[in-house]
N, C-alpha and C. Protein backbone atom coordinates (compact mmCIF):
# COMPACT_ATOMS: atom_id res chain seq x y z
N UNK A 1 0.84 -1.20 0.00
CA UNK A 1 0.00 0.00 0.00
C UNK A 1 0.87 1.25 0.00
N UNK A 2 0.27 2.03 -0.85
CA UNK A 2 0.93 3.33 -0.49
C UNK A 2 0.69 4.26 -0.28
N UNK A 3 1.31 4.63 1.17
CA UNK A 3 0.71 5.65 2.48
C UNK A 3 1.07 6.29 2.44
N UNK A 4 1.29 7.29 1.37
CA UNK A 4 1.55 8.38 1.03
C UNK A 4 0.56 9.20 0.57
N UNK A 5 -0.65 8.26 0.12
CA UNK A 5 -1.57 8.78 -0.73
C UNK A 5 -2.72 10.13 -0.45
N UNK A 6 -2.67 10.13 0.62
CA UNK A 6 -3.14 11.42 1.31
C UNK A 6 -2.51 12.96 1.60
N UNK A 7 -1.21 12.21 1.62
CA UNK A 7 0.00 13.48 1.78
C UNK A 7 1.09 13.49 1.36
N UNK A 8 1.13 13.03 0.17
CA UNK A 8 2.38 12.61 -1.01
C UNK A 8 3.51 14.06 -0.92
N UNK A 9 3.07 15.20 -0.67
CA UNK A 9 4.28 16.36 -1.21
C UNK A 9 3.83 16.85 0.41
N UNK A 10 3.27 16.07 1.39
CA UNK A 10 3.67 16.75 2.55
C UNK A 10 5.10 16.97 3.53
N UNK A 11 5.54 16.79 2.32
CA UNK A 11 7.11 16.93 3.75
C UNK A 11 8.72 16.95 2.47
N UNK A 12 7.66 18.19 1.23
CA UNK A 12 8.71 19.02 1.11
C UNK A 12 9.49 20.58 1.88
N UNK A 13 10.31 21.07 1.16
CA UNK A 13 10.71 21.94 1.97
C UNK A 13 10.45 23.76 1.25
N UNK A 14 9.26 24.13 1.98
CA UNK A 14 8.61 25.43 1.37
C UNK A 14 8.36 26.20 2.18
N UNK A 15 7.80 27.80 2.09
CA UNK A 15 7.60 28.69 3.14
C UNK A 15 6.25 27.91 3.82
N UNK A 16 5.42 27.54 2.68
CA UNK A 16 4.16 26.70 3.33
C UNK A 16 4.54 25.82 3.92
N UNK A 17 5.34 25.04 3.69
CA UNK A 17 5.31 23.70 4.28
C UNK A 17 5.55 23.83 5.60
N UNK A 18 6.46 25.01 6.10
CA UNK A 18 7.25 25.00 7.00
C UNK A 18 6.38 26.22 8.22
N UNK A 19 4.99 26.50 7.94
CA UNK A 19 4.59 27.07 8.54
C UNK A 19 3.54 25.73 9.80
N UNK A 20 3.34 26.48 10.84
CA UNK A 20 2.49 25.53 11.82
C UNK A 20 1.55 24.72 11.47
N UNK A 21 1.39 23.28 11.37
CA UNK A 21 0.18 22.67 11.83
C UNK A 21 -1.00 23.57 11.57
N UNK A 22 -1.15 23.37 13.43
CA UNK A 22 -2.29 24.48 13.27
C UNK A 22 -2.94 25.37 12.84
N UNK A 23 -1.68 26.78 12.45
CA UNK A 23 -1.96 27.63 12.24
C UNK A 23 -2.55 26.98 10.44
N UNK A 24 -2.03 26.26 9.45
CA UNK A 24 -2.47 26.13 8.60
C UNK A 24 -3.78 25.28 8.49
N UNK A 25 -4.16 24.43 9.38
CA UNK A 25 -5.76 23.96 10.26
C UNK A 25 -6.85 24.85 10.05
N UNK A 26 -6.49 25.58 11.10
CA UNK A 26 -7.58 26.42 11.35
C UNK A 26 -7.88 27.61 10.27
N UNK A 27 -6.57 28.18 9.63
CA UNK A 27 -6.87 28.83 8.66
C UNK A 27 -7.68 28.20 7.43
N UNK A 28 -7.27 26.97 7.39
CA UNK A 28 -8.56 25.91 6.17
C UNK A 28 -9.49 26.04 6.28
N UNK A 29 -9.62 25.78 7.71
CA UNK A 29 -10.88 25.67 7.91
C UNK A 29 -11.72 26.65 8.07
N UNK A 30 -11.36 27.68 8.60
CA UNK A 30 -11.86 28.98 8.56
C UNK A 30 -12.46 29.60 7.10
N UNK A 31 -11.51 29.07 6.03
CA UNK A 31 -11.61 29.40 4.42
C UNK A 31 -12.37 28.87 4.18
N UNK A 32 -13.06 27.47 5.03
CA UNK A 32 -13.89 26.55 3.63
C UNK A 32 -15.13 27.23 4.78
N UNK A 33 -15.24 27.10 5.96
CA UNK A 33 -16.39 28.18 6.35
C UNK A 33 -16.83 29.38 5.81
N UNK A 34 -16.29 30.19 5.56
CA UNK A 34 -16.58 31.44 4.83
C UNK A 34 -16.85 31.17 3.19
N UNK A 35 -16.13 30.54 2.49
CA UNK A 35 -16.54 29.91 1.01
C UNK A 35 -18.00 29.72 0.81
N UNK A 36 -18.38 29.02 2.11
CA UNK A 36 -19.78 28.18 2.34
C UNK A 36 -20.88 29.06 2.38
N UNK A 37 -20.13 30.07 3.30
CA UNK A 37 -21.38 31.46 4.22
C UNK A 37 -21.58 32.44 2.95
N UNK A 38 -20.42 33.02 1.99
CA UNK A 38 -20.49 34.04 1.01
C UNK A 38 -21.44 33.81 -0.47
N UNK A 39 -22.44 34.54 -0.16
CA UNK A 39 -23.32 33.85 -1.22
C UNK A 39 -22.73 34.21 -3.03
N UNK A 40 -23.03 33.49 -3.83
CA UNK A 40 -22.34 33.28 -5.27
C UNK A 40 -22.65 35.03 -5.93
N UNK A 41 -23.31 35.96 -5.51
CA UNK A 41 -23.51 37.35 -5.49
C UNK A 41 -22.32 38.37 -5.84
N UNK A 42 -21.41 37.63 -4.75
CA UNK A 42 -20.22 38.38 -4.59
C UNK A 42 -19.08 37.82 -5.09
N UNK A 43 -18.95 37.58 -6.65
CA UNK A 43 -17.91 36.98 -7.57
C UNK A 43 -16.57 37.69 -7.11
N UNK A 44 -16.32 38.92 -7.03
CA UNK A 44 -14.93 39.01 -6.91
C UNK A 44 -14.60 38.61 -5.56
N UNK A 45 -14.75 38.26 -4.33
CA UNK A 45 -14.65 37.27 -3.03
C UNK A 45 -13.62 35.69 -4.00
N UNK A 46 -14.85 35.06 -4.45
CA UNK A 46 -14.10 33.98 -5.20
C UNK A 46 -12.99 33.64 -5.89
N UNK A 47 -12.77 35.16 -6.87
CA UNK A 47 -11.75 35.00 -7.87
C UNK A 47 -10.77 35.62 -7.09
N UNK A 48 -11.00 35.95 -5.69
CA UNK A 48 -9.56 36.64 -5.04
C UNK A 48 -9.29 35.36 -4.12
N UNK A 49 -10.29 34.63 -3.61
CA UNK A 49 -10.05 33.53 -3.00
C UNK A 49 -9.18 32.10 -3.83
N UNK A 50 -9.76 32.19 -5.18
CA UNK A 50 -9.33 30.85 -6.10
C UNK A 50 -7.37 32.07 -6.59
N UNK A 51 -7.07 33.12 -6.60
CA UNK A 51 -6.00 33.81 -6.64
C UNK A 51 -4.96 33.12 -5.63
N UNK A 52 -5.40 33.23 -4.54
CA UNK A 52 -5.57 32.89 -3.20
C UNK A 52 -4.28 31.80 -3.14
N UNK A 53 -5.36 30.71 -3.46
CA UNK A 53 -4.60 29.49 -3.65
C UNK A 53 -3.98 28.81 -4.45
N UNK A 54 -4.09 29.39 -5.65
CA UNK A 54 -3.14 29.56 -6.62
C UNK A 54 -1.92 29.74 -6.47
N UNK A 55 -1.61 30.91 -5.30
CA UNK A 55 -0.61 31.99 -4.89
C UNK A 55 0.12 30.80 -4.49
N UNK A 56 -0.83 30.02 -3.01
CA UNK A 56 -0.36 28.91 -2.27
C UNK A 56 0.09 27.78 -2.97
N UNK A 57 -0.45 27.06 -3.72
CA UNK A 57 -0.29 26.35 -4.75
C UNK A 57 1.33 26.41 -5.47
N UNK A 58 1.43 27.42 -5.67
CA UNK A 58 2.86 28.08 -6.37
C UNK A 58 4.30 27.64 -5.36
N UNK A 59 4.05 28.77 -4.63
CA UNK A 59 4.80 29.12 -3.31
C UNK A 59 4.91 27.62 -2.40
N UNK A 60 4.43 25.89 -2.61
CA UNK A 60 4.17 25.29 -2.01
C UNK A 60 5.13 24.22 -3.06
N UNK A 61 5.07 24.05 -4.28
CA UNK A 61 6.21 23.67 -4.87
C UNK A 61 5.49 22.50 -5.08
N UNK A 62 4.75 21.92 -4.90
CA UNK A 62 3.61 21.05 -5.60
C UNK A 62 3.47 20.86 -7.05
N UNK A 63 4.02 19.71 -7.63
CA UNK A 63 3.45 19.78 -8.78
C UNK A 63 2.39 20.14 -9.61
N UNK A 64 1.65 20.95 -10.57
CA UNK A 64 0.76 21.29 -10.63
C UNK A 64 -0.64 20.42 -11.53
N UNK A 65 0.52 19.34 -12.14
CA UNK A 65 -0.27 17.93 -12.76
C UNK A 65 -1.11 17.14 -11.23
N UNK A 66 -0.15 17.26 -10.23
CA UNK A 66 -0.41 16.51 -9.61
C UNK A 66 -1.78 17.05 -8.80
N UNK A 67 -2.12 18.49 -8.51
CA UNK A 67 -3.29 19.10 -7.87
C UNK A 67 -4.29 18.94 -8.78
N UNK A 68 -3.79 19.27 -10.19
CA UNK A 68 -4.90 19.03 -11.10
C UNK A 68 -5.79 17.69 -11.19
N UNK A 69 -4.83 16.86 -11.09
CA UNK A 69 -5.44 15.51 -11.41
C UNK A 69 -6.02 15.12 -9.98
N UNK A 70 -5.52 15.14 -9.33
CA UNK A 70 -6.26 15.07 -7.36
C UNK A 70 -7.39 15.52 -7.61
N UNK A 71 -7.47 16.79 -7.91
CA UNK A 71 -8.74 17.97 -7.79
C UNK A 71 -9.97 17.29 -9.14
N UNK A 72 -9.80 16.88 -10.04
CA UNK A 72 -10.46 16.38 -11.08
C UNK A 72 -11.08 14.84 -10.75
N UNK A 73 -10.21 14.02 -9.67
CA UNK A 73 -10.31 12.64 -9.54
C UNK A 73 -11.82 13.07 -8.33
N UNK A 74 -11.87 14.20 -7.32
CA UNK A 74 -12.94 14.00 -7.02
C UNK A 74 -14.01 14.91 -7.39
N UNK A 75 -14.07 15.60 -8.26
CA UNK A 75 -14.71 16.51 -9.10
C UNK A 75 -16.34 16.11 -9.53
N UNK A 76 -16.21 14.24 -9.95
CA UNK A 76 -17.26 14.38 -10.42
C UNK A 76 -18.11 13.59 -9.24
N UNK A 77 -17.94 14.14 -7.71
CA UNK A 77 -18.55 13.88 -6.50
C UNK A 77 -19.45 14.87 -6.86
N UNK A 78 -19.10 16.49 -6.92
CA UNK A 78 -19.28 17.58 -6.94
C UNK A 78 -20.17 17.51 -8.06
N UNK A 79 -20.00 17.32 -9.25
CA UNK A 79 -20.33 17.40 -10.38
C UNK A 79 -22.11 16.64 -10.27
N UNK A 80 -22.05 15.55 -9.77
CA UNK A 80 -22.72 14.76 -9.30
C UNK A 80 -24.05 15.24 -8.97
N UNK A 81 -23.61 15.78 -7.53
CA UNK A 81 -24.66 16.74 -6.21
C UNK A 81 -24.85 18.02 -6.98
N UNK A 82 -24.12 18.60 -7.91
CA UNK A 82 -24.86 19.98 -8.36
C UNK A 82 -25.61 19.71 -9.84
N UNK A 83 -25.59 18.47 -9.99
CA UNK A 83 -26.38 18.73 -11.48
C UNK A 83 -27.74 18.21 -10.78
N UNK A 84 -27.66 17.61 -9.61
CA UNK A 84 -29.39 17.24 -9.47
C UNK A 84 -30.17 18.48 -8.94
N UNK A 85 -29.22 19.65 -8.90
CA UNK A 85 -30.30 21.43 -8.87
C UNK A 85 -30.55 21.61 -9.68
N UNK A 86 -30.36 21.18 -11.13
CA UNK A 86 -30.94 21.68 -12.22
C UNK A 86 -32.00 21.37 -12.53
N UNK A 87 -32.80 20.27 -11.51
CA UNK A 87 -34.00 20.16 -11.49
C UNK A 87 -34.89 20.66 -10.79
N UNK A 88 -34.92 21.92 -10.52
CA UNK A 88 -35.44 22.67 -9.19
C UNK A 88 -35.40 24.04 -10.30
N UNK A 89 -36.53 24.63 -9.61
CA UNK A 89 -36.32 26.03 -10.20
C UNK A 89 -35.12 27.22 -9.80
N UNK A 90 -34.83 27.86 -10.64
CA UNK A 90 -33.18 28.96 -10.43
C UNK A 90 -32.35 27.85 -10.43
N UNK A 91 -32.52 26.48 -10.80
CA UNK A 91 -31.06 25.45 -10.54
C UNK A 91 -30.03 26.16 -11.02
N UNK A 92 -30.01 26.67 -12.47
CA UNK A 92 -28.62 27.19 -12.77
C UNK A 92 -27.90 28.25 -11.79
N UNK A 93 -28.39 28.67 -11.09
CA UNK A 93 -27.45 29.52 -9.97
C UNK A 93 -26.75 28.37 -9.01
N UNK A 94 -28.13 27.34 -8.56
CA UNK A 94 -27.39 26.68 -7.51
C UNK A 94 -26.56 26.07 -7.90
N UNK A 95 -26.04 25.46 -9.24
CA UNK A 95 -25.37 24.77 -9.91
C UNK A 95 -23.84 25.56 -9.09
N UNK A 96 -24.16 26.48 -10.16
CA UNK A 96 -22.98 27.69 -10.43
C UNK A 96 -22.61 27.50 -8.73
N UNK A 97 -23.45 27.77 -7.60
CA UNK A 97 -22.53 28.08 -6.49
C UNK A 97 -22.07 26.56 -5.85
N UNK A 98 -22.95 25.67 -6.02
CA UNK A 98 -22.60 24.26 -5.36
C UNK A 98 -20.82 23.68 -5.93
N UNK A 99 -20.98 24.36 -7.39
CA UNK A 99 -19.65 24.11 -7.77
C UNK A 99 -18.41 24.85 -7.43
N UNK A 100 -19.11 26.61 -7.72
CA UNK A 100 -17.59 26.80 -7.06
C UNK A 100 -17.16 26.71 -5.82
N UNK A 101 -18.41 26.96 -4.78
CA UNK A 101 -18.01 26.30 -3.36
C UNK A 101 -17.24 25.00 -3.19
N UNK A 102 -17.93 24.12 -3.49
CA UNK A 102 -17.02 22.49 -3.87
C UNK A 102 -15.69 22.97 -4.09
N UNK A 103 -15.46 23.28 -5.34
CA UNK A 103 -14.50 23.40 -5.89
C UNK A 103 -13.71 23.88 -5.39
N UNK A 104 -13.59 25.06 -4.73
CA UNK A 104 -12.80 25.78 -4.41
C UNK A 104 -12.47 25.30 -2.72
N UNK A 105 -13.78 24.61 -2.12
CA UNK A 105 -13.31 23.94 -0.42
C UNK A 105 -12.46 22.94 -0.94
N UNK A 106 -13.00 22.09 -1.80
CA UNK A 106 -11.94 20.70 -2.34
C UNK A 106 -10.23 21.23 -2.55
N UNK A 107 -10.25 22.25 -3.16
CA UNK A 107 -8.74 22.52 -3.56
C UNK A 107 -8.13 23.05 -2.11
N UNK A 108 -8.78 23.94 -1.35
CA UNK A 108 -8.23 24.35 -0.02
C UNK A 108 -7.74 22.83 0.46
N UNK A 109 -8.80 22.18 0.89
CA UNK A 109 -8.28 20.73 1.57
C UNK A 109 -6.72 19.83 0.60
N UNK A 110 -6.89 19.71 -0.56
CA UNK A 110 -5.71 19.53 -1.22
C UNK A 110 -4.55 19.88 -0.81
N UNK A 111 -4.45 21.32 -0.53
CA UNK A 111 -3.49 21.90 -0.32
C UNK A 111 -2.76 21.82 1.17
N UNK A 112 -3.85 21.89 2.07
CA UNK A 112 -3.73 21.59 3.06
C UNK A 112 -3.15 19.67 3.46
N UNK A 113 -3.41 18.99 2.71
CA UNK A 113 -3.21 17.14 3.11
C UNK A 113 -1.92 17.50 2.45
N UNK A 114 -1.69 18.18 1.87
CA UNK A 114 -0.11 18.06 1.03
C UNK A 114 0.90 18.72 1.64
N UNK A 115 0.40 19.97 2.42
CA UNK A 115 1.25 20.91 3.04
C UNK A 115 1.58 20.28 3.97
N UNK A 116 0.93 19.42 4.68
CA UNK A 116 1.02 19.10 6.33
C UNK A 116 1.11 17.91 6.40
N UNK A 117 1.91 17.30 6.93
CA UNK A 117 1.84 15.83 7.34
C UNK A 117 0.60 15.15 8.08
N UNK A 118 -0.24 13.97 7.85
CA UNK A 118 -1.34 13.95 7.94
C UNK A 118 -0.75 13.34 9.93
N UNK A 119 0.12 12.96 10.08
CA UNK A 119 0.07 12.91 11.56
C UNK A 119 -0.08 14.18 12.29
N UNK A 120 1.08 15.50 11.79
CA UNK A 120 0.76 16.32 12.02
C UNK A 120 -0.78 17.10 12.44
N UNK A 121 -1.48 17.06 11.39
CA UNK A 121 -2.62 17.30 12.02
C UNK A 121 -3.31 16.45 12.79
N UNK A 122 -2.68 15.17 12.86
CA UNK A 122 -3.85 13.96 14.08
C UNK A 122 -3.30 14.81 15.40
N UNK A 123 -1.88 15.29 15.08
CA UNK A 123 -1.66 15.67 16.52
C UNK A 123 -2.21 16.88 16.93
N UNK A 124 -2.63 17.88 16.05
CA UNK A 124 -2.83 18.93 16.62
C UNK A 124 -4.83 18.69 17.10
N UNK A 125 -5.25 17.77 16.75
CA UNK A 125 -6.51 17.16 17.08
C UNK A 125 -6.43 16.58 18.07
N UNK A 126 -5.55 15.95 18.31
CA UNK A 126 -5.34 15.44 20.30
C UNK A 126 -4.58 17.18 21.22
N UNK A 127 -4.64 17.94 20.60
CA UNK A 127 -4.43 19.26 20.94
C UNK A 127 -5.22 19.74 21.55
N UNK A 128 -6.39 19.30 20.76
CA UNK A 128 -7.43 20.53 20.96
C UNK A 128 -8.72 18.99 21.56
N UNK A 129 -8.24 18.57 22.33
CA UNK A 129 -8.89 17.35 22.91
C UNK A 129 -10.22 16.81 22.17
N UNK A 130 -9.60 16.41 20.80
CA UNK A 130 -10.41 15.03 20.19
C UNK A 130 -10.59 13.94 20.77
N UNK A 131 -11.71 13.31 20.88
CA UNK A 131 -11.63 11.87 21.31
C UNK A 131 -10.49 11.32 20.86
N UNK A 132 -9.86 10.60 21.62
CA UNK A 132 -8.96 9.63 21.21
C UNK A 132 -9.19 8.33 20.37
N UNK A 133 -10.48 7.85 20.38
CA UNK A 133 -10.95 6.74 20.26
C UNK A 133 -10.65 7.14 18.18
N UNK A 134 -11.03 8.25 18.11
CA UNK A 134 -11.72 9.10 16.80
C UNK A 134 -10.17 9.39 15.93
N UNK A 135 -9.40 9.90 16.76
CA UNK A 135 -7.80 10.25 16.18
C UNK A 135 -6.96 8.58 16.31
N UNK A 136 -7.08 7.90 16.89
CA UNK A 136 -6.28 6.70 16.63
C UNK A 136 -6.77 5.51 15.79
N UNK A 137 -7.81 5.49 15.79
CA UNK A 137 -8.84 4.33 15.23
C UNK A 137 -9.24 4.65 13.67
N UNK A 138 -10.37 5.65 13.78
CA UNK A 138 -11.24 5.59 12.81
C UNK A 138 -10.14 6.50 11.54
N UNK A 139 -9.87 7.50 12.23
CA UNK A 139 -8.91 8.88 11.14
C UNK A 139 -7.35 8.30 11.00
N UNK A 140 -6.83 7.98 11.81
CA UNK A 140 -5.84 6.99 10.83
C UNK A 140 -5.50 5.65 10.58
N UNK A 141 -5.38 4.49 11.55
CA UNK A 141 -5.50 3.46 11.15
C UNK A 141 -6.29 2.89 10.39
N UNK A 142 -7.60 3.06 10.42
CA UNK A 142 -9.24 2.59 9.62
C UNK A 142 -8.80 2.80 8.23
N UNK A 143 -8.38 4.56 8.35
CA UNK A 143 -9.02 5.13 6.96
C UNK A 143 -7.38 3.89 6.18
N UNK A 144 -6.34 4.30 6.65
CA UNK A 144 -5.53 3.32 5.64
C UNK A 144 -5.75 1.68 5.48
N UNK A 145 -6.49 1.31 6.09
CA UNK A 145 -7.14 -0.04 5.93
C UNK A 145 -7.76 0.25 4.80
N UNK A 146 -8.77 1.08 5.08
CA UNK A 146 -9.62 0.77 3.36
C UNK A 146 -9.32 1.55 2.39
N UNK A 147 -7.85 1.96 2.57
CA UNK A 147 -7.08 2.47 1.12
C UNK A 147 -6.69 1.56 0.52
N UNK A 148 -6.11 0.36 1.84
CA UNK A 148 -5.39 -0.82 1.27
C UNK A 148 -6.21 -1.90 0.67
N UNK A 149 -7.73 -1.59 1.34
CA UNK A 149 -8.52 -2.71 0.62
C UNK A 149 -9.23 -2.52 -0.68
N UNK A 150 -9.22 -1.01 -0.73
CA UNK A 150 -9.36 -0.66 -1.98
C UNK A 150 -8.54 -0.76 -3.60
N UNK A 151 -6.76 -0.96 -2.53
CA UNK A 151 -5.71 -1.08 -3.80
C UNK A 151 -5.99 -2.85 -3.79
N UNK A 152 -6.03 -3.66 -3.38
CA UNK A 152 -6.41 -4.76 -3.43
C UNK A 152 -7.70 -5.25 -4.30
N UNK A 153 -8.72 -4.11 -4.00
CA UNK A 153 -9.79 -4.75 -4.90
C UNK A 153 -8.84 -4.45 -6.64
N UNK A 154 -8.95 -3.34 -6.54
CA UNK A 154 -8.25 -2.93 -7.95
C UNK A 154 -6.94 -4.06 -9.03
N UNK A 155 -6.49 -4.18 -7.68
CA UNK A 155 -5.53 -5.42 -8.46
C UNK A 155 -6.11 -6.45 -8.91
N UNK A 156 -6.77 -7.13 -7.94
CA UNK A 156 -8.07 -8.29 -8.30
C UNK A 156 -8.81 -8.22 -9.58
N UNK A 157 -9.66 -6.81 -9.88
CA UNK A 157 -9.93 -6.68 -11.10
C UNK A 157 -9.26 -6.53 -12.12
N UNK A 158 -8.03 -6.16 -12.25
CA UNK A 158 -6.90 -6.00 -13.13
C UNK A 158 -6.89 -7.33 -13.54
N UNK A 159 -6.27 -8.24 -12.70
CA UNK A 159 -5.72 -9.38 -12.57
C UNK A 159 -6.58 -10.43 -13.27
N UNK A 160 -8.11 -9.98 -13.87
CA UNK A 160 -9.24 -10.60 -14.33
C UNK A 160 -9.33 -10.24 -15.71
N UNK A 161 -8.26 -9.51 -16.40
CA UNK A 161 -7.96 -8.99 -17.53
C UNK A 161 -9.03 -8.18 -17.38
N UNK A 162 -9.48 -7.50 -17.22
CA UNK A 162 -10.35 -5.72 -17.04
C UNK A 162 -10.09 -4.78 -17.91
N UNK A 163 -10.89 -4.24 -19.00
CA UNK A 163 -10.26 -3.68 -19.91
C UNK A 163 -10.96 -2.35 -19.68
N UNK A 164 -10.35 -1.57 -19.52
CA UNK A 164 -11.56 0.12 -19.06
C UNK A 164 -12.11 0.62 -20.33
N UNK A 165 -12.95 1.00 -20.41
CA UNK A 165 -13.68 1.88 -21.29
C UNK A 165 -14.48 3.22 -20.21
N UNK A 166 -15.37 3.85 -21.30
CA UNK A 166 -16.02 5.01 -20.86
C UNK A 166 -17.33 4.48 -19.63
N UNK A 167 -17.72 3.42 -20.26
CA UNK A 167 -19.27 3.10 -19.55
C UNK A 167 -18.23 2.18 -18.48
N UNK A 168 -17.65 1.34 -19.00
CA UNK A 168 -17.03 0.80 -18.05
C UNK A 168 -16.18 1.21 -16.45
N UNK A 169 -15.67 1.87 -17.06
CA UNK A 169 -14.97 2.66 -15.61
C UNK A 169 -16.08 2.97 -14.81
N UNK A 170 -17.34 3.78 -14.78
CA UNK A 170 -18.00 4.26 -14.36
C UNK A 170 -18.58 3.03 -13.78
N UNK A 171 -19.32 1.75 -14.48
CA UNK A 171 -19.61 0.48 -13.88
C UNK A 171 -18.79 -0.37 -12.57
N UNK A 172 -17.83 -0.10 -12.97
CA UNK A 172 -16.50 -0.48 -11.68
C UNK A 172 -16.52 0.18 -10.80
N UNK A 173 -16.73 1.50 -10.94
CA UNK A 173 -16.39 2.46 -9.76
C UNK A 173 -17.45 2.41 -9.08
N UNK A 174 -18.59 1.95 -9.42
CA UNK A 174 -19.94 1.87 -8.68
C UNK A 174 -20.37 0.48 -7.95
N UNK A 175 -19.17 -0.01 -8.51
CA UNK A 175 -19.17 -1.99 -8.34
C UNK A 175 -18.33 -1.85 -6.67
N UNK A 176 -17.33 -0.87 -6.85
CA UNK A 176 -15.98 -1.14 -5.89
C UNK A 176 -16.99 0.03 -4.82
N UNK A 177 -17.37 0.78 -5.05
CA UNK A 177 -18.12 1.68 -4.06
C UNK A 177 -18.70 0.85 -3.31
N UNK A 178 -19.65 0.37 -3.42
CA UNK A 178 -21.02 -0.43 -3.04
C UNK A 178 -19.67 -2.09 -2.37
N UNK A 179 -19.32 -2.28 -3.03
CA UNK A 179 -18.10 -3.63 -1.79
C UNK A 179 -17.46 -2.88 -0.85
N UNK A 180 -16.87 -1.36 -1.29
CA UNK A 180 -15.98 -0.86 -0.04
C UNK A 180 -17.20 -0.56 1.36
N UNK A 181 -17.96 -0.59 0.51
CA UNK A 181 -19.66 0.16 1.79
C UNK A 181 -19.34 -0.95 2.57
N UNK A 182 -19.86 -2.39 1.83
CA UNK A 182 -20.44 -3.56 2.88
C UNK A 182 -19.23 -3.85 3.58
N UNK A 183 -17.84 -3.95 2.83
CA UNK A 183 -16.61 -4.41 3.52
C UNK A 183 -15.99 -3.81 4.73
N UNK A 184 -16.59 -2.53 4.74
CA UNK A 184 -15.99 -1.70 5.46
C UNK A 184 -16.99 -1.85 6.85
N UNK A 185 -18.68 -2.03 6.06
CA UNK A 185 -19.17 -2.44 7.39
C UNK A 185 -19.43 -3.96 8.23
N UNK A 186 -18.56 -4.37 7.72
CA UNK A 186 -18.09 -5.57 8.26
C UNK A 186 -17.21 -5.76 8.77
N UNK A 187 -16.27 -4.85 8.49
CA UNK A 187 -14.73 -4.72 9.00
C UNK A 187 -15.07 -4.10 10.60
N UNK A 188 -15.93 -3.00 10.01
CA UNK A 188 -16.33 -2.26 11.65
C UNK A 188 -16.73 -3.28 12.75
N UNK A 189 -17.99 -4.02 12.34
CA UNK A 189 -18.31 -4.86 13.41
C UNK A 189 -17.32 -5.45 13.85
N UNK A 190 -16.49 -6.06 12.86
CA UNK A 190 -15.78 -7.08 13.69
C UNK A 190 -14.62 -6.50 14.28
N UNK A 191 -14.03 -5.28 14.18
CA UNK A 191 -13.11 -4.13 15.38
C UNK A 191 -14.16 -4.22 16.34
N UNK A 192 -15.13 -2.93 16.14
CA UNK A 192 -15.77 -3.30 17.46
C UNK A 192 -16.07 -4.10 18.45
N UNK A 193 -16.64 -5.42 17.93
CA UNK A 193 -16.31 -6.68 18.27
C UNK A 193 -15.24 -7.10 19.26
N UNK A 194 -13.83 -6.98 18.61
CA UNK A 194 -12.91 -7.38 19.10
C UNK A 194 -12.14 -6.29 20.65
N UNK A 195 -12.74 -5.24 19.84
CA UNK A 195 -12.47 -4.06 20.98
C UNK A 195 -13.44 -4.32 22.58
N UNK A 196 -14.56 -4.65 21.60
CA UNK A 196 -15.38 -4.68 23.51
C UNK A 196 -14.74 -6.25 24.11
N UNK A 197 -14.32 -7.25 23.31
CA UNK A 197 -13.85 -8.42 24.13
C UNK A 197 -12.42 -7.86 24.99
N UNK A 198 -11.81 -7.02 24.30
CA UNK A 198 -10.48 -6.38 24.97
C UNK A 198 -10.99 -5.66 25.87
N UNK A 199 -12.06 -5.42 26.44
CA UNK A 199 -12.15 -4.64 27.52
C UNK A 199 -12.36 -3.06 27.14
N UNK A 200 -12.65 -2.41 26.06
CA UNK A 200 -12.56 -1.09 25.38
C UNK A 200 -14.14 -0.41 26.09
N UNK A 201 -13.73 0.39 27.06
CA UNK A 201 -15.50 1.07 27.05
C UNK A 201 -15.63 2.38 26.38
């Protein structure tokens, strides 16, 4: 598996990189709050915000194939949830803002998993007194379990001579969704499981 995949260019050497944890935390998060609150009205907000991170983007030494293609791989989540406003009356506005909001919180978070080492921020979450149960379990051990069971399904289908096409990819990705669901909630029971026999309250 490779556990890098969340924070592949987190631990080059940049003015970003080298700024706090935290301080780059809370400033995310603060950004994708306000993204959320500023209604689509006020276009120049956006294009100074998407400037913004561009700036960061630059100054962060990140490949720029590599944000692109990150940012595009979950795009059509986004793409997804804003085309079903176009069935509603004024959809084309909500379109317009569901996307650039998306869009523009998605790339903040990018920037942020790349800038920062993803322990880094587990730690600054036992900082600010996260459950523990929540920072050791579910947010990092779990989540790289079902990265790994996900690179596993993928090989499996490879390994079945799998030939991608247009309809196809889309068929797979909805095949491996729907196994990572049940696998994952099976995986849970049986942690939990094993946790309350260990004595875990």
């Amino acid at each position: 598996m490779r556990h890098d995949f969340l924070d592949r260019y987190s631990r080059l050497s940049s003015p970003i990189h080298r700024l706090p944890a935290g301080v780059k935390l809370a400033f995310s998060c603060a950004l994708v709050v306000t993204i959320m609150s500023v209604p689509l009205t006020s276009p120049g907000f956006y294009v100074v915000v998407a400037l913004g991170l561009l700036m960061v983007a630059m100054l962060s030494g990140i490949p720029a194939f590599f944000l692109v293609r990150r940012l595009l791989f979950l795009e059509p989540f986004v793409l997804g949830i804003a085309l079903l406003s176009l069935l509603r009356a004024g959809g084309v506005t909500v379109f317009l803002a569901i996307l650039a909001k998306s869009t523009l919180s998605l790339f903040t978070m990018i920037l942020l998993s790349n800038t920062t080492p993803f322990s880094r921020i587990l730690n600054v979450l036992r900082t600010l007194r996260t459950p523990a149960l929540m920072v050791t379990v579910l947010m990092y051990r779990y989540l790289f379990v079902l990265i790994d069971e996900a690179e596993r399904m993928s090989r499996a289908r490879a390994s079945r001579t799998f030939v991608p096409g247009r309809v196809r990819v889309w068929t797979s990705a909805a095949s491996v969704i729907s196994q990572m669901f049940i696998r994952s909630s099976e995986r849970a029971e049986r942690i939990y499981a094993a946790m309350i026999a260990r004595g875990w309250q």
